[in-house]
Every structure is written in C-alpha cells, then in structure tokens.
PDB file of N, CA and C in Angstrom:
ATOM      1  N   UNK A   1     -29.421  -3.241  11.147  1.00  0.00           N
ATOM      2  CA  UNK A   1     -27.991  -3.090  11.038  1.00  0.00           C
ATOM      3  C   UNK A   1     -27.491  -3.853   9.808  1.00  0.00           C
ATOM      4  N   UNK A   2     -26.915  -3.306   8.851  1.00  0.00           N
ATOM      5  CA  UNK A   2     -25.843  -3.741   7.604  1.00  0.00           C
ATOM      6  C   UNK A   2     -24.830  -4.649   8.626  1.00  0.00           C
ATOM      7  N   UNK A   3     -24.346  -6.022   8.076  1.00  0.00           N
ATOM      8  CA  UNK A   3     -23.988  -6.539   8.512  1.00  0.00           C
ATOM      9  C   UNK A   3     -22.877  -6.489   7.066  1.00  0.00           C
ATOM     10  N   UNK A   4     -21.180  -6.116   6.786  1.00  0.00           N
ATOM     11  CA  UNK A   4     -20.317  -6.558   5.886  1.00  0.00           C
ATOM     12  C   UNK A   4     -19.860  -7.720   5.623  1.00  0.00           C
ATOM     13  N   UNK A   5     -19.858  -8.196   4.722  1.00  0.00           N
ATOM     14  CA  UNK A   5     -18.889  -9.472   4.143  1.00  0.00           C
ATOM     15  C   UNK A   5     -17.609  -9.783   4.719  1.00  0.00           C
ATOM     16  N   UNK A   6     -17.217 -10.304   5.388  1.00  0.00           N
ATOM     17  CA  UNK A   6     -15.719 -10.420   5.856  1.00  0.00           C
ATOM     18  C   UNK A   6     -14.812 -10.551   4.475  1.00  0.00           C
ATOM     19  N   UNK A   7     -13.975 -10.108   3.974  1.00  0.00           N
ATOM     20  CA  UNK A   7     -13.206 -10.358   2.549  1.00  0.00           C
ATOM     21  C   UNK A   7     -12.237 -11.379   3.225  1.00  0.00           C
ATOM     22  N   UNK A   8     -11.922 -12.111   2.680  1.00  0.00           N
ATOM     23  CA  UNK A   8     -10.556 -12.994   2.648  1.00  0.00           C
ATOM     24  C   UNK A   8      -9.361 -13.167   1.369  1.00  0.00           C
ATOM     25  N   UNK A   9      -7.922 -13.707   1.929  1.00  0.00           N
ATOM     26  CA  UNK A   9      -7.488 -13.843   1.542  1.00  0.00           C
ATOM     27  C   UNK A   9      -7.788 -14.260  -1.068  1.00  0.00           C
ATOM     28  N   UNK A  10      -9.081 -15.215  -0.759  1.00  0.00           N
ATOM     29  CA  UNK A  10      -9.052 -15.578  -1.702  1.00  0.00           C
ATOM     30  C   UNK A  10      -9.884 -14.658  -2.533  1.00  0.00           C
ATOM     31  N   UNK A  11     -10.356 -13.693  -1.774  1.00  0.00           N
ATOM     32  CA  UNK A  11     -11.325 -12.429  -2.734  1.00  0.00           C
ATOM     33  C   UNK A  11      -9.630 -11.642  -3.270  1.00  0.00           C
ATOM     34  N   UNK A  12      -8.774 -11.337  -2.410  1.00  0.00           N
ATOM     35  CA  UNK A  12      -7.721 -10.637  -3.303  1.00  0.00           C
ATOM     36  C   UNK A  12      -7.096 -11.162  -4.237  1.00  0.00           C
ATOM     37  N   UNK A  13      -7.370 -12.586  -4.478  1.00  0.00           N
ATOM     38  CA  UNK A  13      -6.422 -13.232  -5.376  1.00  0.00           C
ATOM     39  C   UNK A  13      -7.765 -13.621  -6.460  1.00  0.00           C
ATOM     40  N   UNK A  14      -8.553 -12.932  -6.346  1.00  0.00           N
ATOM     41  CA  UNK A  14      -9.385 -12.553  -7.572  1.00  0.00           C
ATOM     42  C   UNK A  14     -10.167 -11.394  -7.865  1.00  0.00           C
ATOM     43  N   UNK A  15      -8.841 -10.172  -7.245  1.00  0.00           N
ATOM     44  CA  UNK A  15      -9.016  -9.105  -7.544  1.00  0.00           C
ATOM     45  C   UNK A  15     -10.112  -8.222  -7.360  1.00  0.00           C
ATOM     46  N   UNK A  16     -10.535  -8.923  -6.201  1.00  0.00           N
ATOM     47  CA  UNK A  16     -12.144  -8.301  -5.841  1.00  0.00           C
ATOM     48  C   UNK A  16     -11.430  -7.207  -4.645  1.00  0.00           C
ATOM     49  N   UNK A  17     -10.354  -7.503  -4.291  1.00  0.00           N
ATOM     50  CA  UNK A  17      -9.798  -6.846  -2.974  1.00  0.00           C
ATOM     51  C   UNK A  17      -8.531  -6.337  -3.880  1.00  0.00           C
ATOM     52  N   UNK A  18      -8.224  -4.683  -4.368  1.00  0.00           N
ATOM     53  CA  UNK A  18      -6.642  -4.719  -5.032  1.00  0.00           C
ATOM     54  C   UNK A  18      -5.774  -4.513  -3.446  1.00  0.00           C
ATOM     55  N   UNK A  19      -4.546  -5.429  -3.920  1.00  0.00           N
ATOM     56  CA  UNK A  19      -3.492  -5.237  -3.033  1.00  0.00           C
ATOM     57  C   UNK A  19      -2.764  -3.715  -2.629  1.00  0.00           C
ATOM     58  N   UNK A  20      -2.908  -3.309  -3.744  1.00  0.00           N
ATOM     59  CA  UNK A  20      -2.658  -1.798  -3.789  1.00  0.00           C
ATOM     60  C   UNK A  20      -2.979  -0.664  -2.494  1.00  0.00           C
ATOM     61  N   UNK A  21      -4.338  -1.157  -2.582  1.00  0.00           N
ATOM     62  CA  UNK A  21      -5.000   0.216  -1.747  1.00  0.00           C
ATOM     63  C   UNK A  21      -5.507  -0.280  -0.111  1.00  0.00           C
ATOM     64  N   UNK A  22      -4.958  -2.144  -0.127  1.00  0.00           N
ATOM     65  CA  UNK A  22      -5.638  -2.524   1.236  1.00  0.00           C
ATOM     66  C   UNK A  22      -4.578  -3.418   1.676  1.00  0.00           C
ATOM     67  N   UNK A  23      -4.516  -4.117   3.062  1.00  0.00           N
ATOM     68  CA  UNK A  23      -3.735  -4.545   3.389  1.00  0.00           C
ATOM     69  C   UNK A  23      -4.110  -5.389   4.549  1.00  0.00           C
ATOM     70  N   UNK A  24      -4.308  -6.318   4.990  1.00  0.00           N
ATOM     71  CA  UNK A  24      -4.522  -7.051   5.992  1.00  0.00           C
ATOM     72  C   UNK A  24      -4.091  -6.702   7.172  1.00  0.00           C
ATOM     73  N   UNK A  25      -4.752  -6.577   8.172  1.00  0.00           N
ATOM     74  CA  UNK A  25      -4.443  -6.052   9.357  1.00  0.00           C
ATOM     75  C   UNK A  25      -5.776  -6.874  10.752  1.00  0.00           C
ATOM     76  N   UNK A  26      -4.993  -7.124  11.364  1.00  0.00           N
ATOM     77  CA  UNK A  26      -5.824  -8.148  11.995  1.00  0.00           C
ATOM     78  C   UNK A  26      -6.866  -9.295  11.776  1.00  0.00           C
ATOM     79  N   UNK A  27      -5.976 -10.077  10.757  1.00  0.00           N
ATOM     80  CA  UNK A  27      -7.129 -10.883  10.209  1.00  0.00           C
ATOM     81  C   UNK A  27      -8.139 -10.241   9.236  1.00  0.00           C
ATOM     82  N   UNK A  28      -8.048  -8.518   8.628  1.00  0.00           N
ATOM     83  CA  UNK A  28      -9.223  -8.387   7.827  1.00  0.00           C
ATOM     84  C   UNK A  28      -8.407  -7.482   7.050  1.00  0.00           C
ATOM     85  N   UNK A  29      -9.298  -6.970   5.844  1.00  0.00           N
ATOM     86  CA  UNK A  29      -8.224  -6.276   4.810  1.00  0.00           C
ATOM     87  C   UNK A  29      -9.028  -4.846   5.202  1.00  0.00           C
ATOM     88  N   UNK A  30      -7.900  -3.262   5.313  1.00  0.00           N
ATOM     89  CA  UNK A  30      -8.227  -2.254   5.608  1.00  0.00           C
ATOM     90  C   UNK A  30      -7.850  -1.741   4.492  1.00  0.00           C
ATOM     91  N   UNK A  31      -7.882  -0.281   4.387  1.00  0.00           N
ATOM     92  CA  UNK A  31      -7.957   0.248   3.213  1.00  0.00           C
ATOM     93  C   UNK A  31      -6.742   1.015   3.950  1.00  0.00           C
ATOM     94  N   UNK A  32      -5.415   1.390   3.212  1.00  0.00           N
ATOM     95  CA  UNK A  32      -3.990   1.471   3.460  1.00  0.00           C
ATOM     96  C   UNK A  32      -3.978   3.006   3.288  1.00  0.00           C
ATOM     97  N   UNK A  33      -2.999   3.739   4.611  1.00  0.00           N
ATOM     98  CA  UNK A  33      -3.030   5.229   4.323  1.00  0.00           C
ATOM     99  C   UNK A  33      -3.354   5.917   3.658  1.00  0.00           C
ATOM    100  N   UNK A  34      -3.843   7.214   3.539  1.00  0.00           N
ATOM    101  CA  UNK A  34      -3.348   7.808   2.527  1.00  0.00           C
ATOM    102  C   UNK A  34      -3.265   9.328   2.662  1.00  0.00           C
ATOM    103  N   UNK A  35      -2.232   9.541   1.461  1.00  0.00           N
ATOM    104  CA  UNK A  35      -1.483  11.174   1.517  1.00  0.00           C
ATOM    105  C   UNK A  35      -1.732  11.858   0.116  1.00  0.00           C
ATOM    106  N   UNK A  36      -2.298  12.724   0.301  1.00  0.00           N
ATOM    107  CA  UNK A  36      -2.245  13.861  -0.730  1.00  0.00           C
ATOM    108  C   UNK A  36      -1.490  13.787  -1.806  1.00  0.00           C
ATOM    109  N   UNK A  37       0.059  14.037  -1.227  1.00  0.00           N
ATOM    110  CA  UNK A  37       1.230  14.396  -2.158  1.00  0.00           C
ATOM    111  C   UNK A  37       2.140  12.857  -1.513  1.00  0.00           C
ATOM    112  N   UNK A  38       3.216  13.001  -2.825  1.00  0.00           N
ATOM    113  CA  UNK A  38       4.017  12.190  -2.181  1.00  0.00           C
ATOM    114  C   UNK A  38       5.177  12.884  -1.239  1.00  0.00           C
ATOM    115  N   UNK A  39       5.391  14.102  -1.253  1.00  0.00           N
ATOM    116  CA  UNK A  39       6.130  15.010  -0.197  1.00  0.00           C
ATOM    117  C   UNK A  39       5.541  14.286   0.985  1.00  0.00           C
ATOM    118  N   UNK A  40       4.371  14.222   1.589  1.00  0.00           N
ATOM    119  CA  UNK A  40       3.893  13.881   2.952  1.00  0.00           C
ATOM    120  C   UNK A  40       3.905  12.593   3.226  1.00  0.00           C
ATOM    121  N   UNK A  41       4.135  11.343   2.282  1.00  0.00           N
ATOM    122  CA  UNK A  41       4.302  10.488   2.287  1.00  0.00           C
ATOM    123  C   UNK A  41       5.797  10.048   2.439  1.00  0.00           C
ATOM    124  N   UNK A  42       6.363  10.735   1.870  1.00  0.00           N
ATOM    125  CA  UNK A  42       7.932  10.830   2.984  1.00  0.00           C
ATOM    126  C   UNK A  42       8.164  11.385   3.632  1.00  0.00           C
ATOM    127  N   UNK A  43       7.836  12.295   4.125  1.00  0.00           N
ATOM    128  CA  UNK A  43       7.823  12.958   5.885  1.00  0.00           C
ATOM    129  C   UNK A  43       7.551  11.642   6.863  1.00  0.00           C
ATOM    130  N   UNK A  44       6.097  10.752   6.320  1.00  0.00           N
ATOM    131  CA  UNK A  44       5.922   9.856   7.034  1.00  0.00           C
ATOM    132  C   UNK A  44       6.747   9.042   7.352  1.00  0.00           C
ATOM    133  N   UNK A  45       7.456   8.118   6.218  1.00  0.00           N
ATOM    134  CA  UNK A  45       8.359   7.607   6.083  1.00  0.00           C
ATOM    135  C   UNK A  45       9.533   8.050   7.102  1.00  0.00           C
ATOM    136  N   UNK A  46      10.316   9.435   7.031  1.00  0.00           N
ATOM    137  CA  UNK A  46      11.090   9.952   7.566  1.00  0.00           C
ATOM    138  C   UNK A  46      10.412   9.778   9.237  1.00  0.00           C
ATOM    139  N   UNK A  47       9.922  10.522   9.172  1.00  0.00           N
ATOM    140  CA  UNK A  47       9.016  10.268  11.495  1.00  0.00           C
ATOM    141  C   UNK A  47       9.434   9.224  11.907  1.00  0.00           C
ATOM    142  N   UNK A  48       8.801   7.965  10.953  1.00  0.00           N
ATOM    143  CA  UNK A  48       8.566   6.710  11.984  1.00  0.00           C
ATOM    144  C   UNK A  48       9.792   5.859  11.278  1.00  0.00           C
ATOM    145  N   UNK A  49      10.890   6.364  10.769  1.00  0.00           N
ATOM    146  CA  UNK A  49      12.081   5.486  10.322  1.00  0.00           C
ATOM    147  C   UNK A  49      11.802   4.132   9.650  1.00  0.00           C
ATOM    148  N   UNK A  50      10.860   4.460   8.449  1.00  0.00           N
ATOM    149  CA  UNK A  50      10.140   3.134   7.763  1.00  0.00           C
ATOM    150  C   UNK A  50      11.189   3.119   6.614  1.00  0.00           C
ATOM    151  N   UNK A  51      12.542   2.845   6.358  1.00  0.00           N
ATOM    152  CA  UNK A  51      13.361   3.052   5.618  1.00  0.00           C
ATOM    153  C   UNK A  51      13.593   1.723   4.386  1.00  0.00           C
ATOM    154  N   UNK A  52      12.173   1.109   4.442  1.00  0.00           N
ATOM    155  CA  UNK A  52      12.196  -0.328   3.496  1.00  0.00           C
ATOM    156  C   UNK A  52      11.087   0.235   2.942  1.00  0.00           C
ATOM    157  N   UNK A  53      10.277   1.381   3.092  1.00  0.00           N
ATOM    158  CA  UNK A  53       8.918   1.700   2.309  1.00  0.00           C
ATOM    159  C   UNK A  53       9.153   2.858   1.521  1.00  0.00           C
ATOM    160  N   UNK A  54       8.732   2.693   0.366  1.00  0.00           N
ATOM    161  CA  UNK A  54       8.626   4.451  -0.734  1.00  0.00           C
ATOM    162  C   UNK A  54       6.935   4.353  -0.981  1.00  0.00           C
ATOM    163  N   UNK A  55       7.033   5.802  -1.538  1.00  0.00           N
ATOM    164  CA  UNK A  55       5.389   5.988  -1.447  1.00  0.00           C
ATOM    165  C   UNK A  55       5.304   5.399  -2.848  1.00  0.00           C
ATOM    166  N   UNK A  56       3.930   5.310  -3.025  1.00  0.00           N
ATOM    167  CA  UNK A  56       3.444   5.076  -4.747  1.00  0.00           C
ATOM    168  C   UNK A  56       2.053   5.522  -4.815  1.00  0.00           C
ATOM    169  N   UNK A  57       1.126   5.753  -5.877  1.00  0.00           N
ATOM    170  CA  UNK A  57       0.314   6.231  -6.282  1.00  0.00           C
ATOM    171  C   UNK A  57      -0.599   4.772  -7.028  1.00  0.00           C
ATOM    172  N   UNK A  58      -1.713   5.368  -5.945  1.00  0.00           N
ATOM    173  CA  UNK A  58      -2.597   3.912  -5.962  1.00  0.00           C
ATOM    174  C   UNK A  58      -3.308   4.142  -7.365  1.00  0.00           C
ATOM    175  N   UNK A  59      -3.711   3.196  -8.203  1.00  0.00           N
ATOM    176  CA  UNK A  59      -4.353   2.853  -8.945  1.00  0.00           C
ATOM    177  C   UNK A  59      -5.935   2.967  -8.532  1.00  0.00           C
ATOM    178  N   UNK A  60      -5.988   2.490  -7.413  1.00  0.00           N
ATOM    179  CA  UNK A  60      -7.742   2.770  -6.989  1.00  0.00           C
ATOM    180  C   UNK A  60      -8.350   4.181  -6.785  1.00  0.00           C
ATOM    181  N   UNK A  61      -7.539   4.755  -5.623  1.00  0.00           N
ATOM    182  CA  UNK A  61      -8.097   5.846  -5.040  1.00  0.00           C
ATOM    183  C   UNK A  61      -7.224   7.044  -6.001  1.00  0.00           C
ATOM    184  N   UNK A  62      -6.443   7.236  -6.300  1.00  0.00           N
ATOM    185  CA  UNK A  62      -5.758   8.434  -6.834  1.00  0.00           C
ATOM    186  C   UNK A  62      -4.451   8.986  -5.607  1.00  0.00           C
ATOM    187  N   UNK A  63      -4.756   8.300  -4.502  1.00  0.00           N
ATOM    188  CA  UNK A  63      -3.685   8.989  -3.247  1.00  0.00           C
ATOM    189  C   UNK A  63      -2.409   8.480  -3.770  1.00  0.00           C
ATOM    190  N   UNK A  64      -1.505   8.781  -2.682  1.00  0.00           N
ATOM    191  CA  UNK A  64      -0.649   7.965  -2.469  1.00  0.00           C
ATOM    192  C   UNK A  64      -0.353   7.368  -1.187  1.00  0.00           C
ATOM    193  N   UNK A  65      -0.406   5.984  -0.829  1.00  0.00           N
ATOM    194  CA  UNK A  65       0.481   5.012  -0.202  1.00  0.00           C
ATOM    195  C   UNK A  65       1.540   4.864   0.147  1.00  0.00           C
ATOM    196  N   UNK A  66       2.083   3.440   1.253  1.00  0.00           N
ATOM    197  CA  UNK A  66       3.313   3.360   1.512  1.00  0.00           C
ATOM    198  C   UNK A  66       3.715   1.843   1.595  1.00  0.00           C
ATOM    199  N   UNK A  67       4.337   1.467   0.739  1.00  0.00           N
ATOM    200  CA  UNK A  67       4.633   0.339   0.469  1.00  0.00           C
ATOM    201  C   UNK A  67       6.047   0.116   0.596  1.00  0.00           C
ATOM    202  N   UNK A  68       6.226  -1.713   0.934  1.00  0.00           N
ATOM    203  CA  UNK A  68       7.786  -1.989   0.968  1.00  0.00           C
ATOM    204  C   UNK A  68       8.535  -1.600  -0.616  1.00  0.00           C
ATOM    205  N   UNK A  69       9.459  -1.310  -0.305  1.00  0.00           N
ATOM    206  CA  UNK A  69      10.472  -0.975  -1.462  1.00  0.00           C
ATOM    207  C   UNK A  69      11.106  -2.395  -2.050  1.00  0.00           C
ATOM    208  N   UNK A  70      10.764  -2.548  -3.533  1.00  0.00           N
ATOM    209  CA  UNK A  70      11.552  -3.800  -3.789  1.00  0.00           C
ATOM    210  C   UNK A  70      12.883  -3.567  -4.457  1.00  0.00           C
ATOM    211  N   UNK A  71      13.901  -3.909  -3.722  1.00  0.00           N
ATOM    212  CA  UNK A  71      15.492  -3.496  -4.088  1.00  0.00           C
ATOM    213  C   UNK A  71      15.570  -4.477  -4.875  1.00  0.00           C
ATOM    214  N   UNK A  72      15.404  -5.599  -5.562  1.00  0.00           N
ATOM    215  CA  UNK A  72      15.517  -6.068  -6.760  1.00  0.00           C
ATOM    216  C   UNK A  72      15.521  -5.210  -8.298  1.00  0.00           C
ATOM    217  N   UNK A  73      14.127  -4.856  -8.051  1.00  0.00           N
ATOM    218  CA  UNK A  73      13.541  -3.701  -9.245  1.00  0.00           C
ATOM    219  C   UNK A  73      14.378  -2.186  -9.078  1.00  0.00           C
ATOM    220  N   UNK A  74      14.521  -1.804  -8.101  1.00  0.00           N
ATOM    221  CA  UNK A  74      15.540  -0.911  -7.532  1.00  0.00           C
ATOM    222  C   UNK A  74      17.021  -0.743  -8.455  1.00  0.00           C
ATOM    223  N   UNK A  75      17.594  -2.131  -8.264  1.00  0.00           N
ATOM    224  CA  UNK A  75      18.950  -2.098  -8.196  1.00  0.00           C
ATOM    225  C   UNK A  75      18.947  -2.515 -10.042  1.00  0.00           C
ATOM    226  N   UNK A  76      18.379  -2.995 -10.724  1.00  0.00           N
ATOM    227  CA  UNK A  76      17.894  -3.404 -11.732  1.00  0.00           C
ATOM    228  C   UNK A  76      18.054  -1.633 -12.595  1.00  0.00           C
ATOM    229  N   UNK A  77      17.187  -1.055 -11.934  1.00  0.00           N
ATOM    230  CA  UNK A  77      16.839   0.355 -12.696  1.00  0.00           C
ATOM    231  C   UNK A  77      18.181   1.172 -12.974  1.00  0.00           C
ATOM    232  N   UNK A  78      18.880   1.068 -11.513  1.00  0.00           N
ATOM    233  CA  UNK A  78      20.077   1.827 -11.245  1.00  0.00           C
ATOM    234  C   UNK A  78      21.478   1.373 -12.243  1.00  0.00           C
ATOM    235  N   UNK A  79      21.455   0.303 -12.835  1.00  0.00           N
ATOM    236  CA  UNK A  79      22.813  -0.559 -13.476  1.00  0.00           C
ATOM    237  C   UNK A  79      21.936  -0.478 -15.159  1.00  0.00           C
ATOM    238  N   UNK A  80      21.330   0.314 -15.498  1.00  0.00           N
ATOM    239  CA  UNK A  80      20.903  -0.034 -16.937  1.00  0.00           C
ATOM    240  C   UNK A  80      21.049   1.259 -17.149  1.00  0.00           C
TER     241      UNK A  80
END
C-alpha cells in the first residue's frame, strides 16, 4: 500500500500546495471543485445561495472554481 504525505499548512506557503486549486478541509488540503464552464459555476453558486463566491479559472488545472469574492478589489474596479 502507497502510503501519501500528509501536506500541511507550511507546504502551501511554499507553493508546493497552490491555494488556487486546493483548500483545506478537515485538517487536509483537497483539490477544490470543479466546472467546465463558468455558466455552471454559477448555477452552483445560484442552488446553494453562496452569494460571497464568483467562479475563477484555476491556474493549475484549466477548470473553473469557486472562490470568496473580494469586494475590496471589486469596488476598486467599479469607481475607476
């Protein structure tokens, strides 16, 4: 039996783990949804009333994800 490496916190903060495509979930990092299009990635959004997340397009895998929305960068874009 292959026995895996547990990753931790300090493998992502040297980029051995991207934040992008994984996400901690019970103590271990999983590899974070993914959708085809970003159409289905807001359907998702829309179902489960996740109204702080927009999709984005991972750098690793090519999918797209669902990540919190940062209304800083948001509101920034909208006033320029």
């Amino acid at each position: 039996m292959i026995k895996q490496k547990q990753t931790t916190r300090s493998d992502c903060n040297k980029h051995i783990i991207k934040r992008e495509h994984y996400a901690k979930k019970y103590g271990d990092w999983k590899p974070k949804k993914k959708f085809d299009t970003e159409e289905s990635a807001q359907e998702w959004i829309k179902q489960y009333k996740m109204y702080k997340y927009s999709p984005y397009i991972c750098k690793v895998c090519g999918k797209w994800h669902i990540g919190i929305k940062n209304i800083k960068i948001e509101y920034n874009e909208e006033n320029q």
